[in-house]
PDB file of N, CA and C in Angstrom:
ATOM      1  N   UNK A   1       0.859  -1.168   0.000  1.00  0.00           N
ATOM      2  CA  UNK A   1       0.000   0.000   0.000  1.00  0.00           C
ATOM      3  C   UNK A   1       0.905   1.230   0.000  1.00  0.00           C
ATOM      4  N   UNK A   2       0.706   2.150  -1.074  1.00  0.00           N
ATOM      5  CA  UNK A   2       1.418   3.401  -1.072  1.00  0.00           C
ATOM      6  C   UNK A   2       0.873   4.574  -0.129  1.00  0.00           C
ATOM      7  N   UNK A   3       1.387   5.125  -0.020  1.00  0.00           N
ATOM      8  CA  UNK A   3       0.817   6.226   0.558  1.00  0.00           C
ATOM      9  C   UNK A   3       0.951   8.020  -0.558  1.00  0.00           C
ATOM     10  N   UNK A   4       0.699   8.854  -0.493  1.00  0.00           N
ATOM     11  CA  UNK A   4       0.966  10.170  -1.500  1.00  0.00           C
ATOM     12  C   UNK A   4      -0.067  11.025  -0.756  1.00  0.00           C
ATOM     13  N   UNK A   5       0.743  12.550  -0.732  1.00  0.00           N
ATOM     14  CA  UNK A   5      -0.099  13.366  -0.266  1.00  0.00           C
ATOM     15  C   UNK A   5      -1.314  14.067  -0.919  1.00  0.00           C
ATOM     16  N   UNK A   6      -1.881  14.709  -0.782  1.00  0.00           N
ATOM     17  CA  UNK A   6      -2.818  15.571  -1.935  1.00  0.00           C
ATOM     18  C   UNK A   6      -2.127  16.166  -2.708  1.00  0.00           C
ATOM     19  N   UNK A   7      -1.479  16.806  -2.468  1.00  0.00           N
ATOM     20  CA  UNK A   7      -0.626  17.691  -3.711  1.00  0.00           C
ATOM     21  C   UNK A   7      -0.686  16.524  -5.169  1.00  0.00           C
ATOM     22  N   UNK A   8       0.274  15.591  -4.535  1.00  0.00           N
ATOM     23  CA  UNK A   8       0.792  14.772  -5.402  1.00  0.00           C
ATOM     24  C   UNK A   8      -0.296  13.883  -6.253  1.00  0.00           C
ATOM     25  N   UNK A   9      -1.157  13.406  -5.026  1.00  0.00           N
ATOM     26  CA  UNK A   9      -2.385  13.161  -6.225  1.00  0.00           C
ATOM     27  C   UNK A   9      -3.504  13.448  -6.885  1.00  0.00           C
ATOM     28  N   UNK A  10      -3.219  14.695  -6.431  1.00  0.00           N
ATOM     29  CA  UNK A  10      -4.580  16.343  -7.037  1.00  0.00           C
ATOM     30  C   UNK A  10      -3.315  15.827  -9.153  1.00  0.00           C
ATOM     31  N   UNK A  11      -1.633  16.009  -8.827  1.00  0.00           N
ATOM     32  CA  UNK A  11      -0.984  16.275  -9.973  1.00  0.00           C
ATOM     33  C   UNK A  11      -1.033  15.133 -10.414  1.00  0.00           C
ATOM     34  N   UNK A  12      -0.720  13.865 -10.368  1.00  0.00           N
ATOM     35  CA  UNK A  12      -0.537  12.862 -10.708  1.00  0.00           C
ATOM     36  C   UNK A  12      -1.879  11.739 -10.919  1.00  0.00           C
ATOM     37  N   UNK A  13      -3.144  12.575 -10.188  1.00  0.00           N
ATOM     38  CA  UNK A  13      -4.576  11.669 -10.431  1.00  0.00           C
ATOM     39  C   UNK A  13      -4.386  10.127 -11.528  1.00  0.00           C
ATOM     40  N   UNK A  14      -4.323  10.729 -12.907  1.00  0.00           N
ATOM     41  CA  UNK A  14      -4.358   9.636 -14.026  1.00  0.00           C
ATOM     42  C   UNK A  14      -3.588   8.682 -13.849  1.00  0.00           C
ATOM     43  N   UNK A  15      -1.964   8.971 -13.378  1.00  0.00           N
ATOM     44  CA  UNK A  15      -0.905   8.143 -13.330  1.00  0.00           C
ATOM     45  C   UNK A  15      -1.362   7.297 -12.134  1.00  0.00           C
ATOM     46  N   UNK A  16      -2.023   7.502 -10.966  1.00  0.00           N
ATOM     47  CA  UNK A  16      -2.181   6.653  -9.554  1.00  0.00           C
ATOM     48  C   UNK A  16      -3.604   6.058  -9.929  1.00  0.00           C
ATOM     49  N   UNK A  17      -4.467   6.517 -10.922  1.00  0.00           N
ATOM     50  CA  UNK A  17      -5.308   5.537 -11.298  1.00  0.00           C
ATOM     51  C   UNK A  17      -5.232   4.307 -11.855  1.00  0.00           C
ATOM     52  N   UNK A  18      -4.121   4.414 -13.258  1.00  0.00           N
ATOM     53  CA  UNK A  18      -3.381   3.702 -14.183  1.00  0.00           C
ATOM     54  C   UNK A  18      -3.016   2.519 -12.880  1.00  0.00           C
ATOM     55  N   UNK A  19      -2.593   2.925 -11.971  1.00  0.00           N
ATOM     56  CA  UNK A  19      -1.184   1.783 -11.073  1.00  0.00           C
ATOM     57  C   UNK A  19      -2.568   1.090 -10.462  1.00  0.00           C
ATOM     58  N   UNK A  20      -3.476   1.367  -9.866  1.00  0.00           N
ATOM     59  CA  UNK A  20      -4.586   1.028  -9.212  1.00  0.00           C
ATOM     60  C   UNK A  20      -5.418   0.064 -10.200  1.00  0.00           C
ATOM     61  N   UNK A  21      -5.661   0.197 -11.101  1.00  0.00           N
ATOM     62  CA  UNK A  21      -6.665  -0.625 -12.240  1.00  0.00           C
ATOM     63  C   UNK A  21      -5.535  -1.698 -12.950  1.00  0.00           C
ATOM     64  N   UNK A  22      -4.130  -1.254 -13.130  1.00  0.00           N
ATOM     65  CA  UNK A  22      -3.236  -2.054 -14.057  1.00  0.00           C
ATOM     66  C   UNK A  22      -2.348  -3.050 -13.195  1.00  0.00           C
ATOM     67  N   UNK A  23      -2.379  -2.693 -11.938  1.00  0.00           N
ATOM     68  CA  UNK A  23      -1.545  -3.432 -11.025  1.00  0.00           C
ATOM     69  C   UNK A  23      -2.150  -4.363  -9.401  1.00  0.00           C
ATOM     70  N   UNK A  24      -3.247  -3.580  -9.687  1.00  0.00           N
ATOM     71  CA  UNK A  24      -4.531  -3.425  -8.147  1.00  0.00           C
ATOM     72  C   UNK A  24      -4.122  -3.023  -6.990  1.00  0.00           C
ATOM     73  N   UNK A  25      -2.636  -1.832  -7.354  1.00  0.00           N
ATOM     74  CA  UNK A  25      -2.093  -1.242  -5.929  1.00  0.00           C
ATOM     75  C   UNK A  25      -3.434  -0.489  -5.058  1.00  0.00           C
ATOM     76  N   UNK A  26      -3.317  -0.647  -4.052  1.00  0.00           N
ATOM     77  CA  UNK A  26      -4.101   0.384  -3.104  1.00  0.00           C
ATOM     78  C   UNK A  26      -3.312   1.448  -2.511  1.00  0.00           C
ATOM     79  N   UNK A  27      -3.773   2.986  -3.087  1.00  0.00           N
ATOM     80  CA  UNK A  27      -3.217   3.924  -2.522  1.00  0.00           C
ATOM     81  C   UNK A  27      -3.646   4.766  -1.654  1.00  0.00           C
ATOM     82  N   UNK A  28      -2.825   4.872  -0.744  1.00  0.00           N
ATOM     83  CA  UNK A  28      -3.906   6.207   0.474  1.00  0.00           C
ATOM     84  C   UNK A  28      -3.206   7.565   0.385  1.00  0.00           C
ATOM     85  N   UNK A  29      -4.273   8.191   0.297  1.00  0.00           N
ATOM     86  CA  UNK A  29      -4.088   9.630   0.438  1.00  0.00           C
ATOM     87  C   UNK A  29      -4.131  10.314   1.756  1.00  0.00           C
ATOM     88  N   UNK A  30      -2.995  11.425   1.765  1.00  0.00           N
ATOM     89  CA  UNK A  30      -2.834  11.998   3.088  1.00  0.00           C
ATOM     90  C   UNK A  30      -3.045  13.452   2.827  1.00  0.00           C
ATOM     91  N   UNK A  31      -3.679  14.018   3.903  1.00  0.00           N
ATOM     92  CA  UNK A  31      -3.497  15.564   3.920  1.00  0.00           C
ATOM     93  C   UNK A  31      -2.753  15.825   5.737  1.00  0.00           C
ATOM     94  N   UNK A  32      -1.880  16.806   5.536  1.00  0.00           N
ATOM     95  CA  UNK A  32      -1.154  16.942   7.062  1.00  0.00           C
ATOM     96  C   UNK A  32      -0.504  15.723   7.804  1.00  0.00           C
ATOM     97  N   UNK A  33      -0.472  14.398   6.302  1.00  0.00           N
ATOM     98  CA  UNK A  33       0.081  13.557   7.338  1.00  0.00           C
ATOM     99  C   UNK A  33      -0.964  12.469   7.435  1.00  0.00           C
ATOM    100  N   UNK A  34      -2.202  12.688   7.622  1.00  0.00           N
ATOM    101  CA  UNK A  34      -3.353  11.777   7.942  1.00  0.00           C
ATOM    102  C   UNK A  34      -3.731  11.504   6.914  1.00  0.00           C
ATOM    103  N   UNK A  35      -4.099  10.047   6.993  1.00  0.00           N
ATOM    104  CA  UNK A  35      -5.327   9.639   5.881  1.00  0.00           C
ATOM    105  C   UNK A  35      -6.383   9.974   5.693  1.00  0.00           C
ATOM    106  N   UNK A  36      -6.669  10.434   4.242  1.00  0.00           N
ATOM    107  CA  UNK A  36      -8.563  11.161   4.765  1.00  0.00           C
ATOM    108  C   UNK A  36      -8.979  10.012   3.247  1.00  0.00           C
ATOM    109  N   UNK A  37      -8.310   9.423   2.600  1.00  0.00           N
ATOM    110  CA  UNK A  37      -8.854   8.557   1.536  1.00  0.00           C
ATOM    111  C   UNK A  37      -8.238   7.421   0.540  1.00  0.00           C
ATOM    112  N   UNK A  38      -8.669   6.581  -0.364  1.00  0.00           N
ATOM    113  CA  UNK A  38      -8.014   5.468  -0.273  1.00  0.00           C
ATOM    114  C   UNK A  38      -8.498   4.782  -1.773  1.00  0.00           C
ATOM    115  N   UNK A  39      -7.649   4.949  -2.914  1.00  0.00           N
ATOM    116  CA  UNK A  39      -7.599   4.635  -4.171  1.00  0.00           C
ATOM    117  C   UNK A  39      -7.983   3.222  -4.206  1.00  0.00           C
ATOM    118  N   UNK A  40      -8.647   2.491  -4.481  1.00  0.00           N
ATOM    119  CA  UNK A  40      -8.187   0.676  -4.277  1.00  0.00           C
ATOM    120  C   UNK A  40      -9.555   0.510  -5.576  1.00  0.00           C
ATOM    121  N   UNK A  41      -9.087  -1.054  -5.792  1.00  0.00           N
ATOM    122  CA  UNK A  41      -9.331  -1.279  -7.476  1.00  0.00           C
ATOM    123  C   UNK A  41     -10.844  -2.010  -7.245  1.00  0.00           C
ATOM    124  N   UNK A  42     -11.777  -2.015  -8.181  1.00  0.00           N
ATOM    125  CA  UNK A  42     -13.104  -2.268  -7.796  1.00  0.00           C
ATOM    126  C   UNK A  42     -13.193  -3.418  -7.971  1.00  0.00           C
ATOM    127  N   UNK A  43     -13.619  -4.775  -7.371  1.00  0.00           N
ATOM    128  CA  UNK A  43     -13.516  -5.797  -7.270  1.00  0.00           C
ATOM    129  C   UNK A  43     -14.810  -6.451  -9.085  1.00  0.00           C
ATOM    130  N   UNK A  44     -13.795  -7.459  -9.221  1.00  0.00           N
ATOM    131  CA  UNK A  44     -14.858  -7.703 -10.605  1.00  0.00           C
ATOM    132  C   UNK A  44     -15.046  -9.346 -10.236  1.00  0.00           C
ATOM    133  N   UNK A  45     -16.303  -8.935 -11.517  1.00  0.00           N
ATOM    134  CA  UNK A  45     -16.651 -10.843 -11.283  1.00  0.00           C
ATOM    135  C   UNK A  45     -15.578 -11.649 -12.238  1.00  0.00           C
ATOM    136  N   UNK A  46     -15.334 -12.899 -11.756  1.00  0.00           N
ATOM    137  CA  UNK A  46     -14.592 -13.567 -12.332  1.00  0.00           C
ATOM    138  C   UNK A  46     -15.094 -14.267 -13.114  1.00  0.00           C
ATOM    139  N   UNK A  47     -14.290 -14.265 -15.099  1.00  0.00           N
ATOM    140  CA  UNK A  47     -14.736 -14.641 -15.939  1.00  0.00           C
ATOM    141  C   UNK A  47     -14.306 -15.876 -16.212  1.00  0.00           C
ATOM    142  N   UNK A  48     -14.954 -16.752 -17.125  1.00  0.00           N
ATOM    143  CA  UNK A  48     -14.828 -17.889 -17.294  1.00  0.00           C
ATOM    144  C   UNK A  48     -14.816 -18.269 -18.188  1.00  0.00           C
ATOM    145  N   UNK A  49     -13.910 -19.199 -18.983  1.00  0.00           N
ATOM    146  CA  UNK A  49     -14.233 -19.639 -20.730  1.00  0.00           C
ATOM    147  C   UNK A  49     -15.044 -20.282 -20.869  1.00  0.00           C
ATOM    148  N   UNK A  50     -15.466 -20.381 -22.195  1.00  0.00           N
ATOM    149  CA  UNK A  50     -16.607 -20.909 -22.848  1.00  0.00           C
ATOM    150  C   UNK A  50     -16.448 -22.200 -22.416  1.00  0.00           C
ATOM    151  N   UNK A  51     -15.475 -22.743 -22.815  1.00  0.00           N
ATOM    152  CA  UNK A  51     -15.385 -24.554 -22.283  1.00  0.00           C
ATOM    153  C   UNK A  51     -15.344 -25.592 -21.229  1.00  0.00           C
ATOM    154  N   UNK A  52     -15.631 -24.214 -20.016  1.00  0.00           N
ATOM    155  CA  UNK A  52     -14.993 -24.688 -18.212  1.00  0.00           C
ATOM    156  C   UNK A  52     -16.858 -24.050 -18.171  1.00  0.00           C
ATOM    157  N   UNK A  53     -17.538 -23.412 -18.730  1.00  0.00           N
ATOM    158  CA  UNK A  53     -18.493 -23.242 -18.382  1.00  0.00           C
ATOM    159  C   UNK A  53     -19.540 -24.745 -19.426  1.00  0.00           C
ATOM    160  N   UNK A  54     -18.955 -24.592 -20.064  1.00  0.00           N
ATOM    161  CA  UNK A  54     -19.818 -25.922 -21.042  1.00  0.00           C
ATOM    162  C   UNK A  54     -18.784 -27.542 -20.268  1.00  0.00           C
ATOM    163  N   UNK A  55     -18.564 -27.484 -19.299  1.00  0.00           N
ATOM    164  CA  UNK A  55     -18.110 -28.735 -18.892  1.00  0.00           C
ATOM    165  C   UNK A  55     -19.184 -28.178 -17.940  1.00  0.00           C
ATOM    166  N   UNK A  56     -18.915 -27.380 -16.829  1.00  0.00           N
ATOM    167  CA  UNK A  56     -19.770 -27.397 -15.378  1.00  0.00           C
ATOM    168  C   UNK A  56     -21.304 -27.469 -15.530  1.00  0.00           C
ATOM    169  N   UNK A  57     -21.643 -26.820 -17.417  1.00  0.00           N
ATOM    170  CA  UNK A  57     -23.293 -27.287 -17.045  1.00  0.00           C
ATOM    171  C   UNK A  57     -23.584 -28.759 -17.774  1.00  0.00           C
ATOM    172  N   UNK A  58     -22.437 -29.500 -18.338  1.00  0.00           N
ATOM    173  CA  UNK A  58     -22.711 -31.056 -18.515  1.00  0.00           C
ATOM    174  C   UNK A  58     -22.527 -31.581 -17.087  1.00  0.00           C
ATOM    175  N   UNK A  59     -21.549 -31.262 -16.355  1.00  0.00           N
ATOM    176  CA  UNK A  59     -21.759 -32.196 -15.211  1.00  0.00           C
ATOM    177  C   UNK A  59     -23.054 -31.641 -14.459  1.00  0.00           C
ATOM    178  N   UNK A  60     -23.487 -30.373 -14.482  1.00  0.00           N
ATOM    179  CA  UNK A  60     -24.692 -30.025 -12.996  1.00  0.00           C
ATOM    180  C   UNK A  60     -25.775 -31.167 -13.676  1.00  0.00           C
ATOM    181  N   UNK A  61     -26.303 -31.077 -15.309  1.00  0.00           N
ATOM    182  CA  UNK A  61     -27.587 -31.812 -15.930  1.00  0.00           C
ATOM    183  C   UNK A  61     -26.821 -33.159 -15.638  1.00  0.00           C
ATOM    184  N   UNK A  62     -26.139 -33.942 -15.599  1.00  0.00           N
ATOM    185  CA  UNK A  62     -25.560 -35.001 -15.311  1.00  0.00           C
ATOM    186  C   UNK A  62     -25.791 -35.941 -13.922  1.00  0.00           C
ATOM    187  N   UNK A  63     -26.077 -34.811 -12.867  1.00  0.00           N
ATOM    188  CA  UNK A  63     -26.231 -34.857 -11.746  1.00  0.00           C
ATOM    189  C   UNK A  63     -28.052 -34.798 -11.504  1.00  0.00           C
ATOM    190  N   UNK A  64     -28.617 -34.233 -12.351  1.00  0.00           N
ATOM    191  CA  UNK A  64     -29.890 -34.172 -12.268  1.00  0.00           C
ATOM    192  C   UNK A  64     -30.848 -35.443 -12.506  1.00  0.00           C
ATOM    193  N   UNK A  65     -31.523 -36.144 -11.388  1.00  0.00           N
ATOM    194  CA  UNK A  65     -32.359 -36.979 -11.882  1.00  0.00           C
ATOM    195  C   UNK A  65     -33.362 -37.102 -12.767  1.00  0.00           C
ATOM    196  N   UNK A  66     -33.111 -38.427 -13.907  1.00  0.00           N
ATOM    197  CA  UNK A  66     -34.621 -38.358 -14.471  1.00  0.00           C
ATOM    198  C   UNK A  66     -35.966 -37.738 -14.546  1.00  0.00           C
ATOM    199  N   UNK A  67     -36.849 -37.426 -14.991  1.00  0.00           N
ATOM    200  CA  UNK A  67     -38.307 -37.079 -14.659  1.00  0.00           C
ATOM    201  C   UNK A  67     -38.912 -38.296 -15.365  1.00  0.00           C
ATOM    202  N   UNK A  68     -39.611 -39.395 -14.808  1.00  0.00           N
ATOM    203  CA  UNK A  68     -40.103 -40.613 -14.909  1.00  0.00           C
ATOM    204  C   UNK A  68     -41.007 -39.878 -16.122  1.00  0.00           C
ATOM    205  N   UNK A  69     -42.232 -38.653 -15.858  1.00  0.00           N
ATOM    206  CA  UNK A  69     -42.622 -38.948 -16.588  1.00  0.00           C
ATOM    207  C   UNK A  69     -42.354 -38.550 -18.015  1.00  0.00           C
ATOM    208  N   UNK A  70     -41.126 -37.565 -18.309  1.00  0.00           N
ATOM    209  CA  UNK A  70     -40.726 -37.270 -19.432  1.00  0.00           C
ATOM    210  C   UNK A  70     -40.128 -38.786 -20.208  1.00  0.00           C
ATOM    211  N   UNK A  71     -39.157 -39.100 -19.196  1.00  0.00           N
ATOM    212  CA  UNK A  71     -38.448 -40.194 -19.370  1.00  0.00           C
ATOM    213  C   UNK A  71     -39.032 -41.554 -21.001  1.00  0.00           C
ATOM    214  N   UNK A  72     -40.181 -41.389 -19.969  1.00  0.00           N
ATOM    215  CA  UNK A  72     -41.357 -42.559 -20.834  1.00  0.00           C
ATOM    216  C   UNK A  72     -42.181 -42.266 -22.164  1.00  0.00           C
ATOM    217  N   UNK A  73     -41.436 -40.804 -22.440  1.00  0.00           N
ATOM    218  CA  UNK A  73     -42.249 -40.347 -23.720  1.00  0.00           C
ATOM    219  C   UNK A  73     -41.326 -40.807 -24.913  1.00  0.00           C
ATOM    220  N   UNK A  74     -42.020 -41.196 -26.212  1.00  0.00           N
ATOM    221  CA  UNK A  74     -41.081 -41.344 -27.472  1.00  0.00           C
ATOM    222  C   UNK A  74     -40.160 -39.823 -27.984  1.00  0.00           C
ATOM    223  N   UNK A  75     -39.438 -40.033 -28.914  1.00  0.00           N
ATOM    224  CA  UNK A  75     -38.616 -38.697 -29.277  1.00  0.00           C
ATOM    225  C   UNK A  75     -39.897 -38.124 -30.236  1.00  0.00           C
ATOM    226  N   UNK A  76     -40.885 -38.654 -31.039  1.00  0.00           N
ATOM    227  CA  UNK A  76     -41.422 -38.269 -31.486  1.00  0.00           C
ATOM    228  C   UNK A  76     -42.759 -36.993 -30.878  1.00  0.00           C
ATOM    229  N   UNK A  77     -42.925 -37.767 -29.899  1.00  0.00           N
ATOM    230  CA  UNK A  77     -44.093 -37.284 -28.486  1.00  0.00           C
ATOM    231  C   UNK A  77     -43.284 -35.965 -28.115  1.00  0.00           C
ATOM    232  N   UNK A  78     -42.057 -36.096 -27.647  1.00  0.00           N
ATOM    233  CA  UNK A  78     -41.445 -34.611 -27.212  1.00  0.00           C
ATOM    234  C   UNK A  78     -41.210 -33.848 -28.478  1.00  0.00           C
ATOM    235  N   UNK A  79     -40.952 -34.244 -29.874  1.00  0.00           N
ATOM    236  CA  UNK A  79     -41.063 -32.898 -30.303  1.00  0.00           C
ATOM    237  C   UNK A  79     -42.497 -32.456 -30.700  1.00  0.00           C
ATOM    238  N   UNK A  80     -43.250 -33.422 -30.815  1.00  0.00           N
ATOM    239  CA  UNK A  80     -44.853 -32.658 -30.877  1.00  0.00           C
ATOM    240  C   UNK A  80     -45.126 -31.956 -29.924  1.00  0.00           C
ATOM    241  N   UNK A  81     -44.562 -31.981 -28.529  1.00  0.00           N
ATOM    242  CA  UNK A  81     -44.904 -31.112 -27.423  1.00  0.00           C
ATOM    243  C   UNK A  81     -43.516 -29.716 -27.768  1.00  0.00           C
ATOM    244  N   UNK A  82     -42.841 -29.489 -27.938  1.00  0.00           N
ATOM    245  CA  UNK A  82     -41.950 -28.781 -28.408  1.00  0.00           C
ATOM    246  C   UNK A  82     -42.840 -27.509 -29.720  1.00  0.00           C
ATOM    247  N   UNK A  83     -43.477 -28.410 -30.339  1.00  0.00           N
ATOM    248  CA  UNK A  83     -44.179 -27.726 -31.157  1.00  0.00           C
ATOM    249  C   UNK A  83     -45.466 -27.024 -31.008  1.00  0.00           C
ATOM    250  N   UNK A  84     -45.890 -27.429 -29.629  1.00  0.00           N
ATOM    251  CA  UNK A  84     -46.790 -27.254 -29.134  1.00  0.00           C
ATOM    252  C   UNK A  84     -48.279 -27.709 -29.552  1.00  0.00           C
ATOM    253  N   UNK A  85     -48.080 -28.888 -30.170  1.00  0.00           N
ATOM    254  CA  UNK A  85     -49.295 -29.875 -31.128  1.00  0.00           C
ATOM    255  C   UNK A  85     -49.737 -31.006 -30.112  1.00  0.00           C
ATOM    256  N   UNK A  86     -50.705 -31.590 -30.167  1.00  0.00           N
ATOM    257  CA  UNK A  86     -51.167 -32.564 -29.381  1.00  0.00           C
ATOM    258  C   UNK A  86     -50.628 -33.741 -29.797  1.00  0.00           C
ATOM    259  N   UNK A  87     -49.756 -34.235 -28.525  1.00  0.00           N
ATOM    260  CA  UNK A  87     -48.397 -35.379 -28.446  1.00  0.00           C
ATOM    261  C   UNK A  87     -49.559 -36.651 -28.954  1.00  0.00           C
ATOM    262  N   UNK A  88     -50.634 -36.700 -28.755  1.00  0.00           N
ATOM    263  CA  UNK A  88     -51.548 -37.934 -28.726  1.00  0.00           C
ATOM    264  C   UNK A  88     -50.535 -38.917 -27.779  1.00  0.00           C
ATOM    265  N   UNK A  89     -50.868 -38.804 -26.764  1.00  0.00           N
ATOM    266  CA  UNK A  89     -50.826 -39.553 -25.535  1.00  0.00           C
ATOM    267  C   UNK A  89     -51.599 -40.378 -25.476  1.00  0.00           C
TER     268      UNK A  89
END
């Protein structure tokens, strides 16, 4: 954690932003010596590739039990319901 007075980061603002977003330093600002405030980098969500997310939702449906009564329908029956036509059950 750096520290810099006001002067320095009233002049230098852009440059102590740059170090804060490009590095995730946390800087505190002093006036007389004291801290009155505190630069620090905004926390983000963590991204994920396409392929670590297409593995985790094959394993969650993987993990999901059957529905007996879908289970028991022909492929033909689910896409008539897909189509929204009467499956003739």
């Amino acid at each position: 954690m750096r520290t810099v007075g006001v002067l320095e980061a009233k002049t230098n603002l852009s440059a102590l932003l740059d170090d804060v977003e490009h590095r995730g330093e946390v800087i505190v600002i002093t006036r007389h010596g004291r801290p009155v405030a505190r630069l620090a980098p905004e926390p983000t969500a963590r991204r994920i590739k396409a392929t670590e997310l297409a593995e985790r939702t094959r394993a969650f449906r993987d993990r999901q039990a059957p529905d007996p009564d879908w289970a028991a329908l022909s492929w033909e029956q689910l896409k008539a319901i897909a189509r929204d036509e009467d499956p003739g059950r």
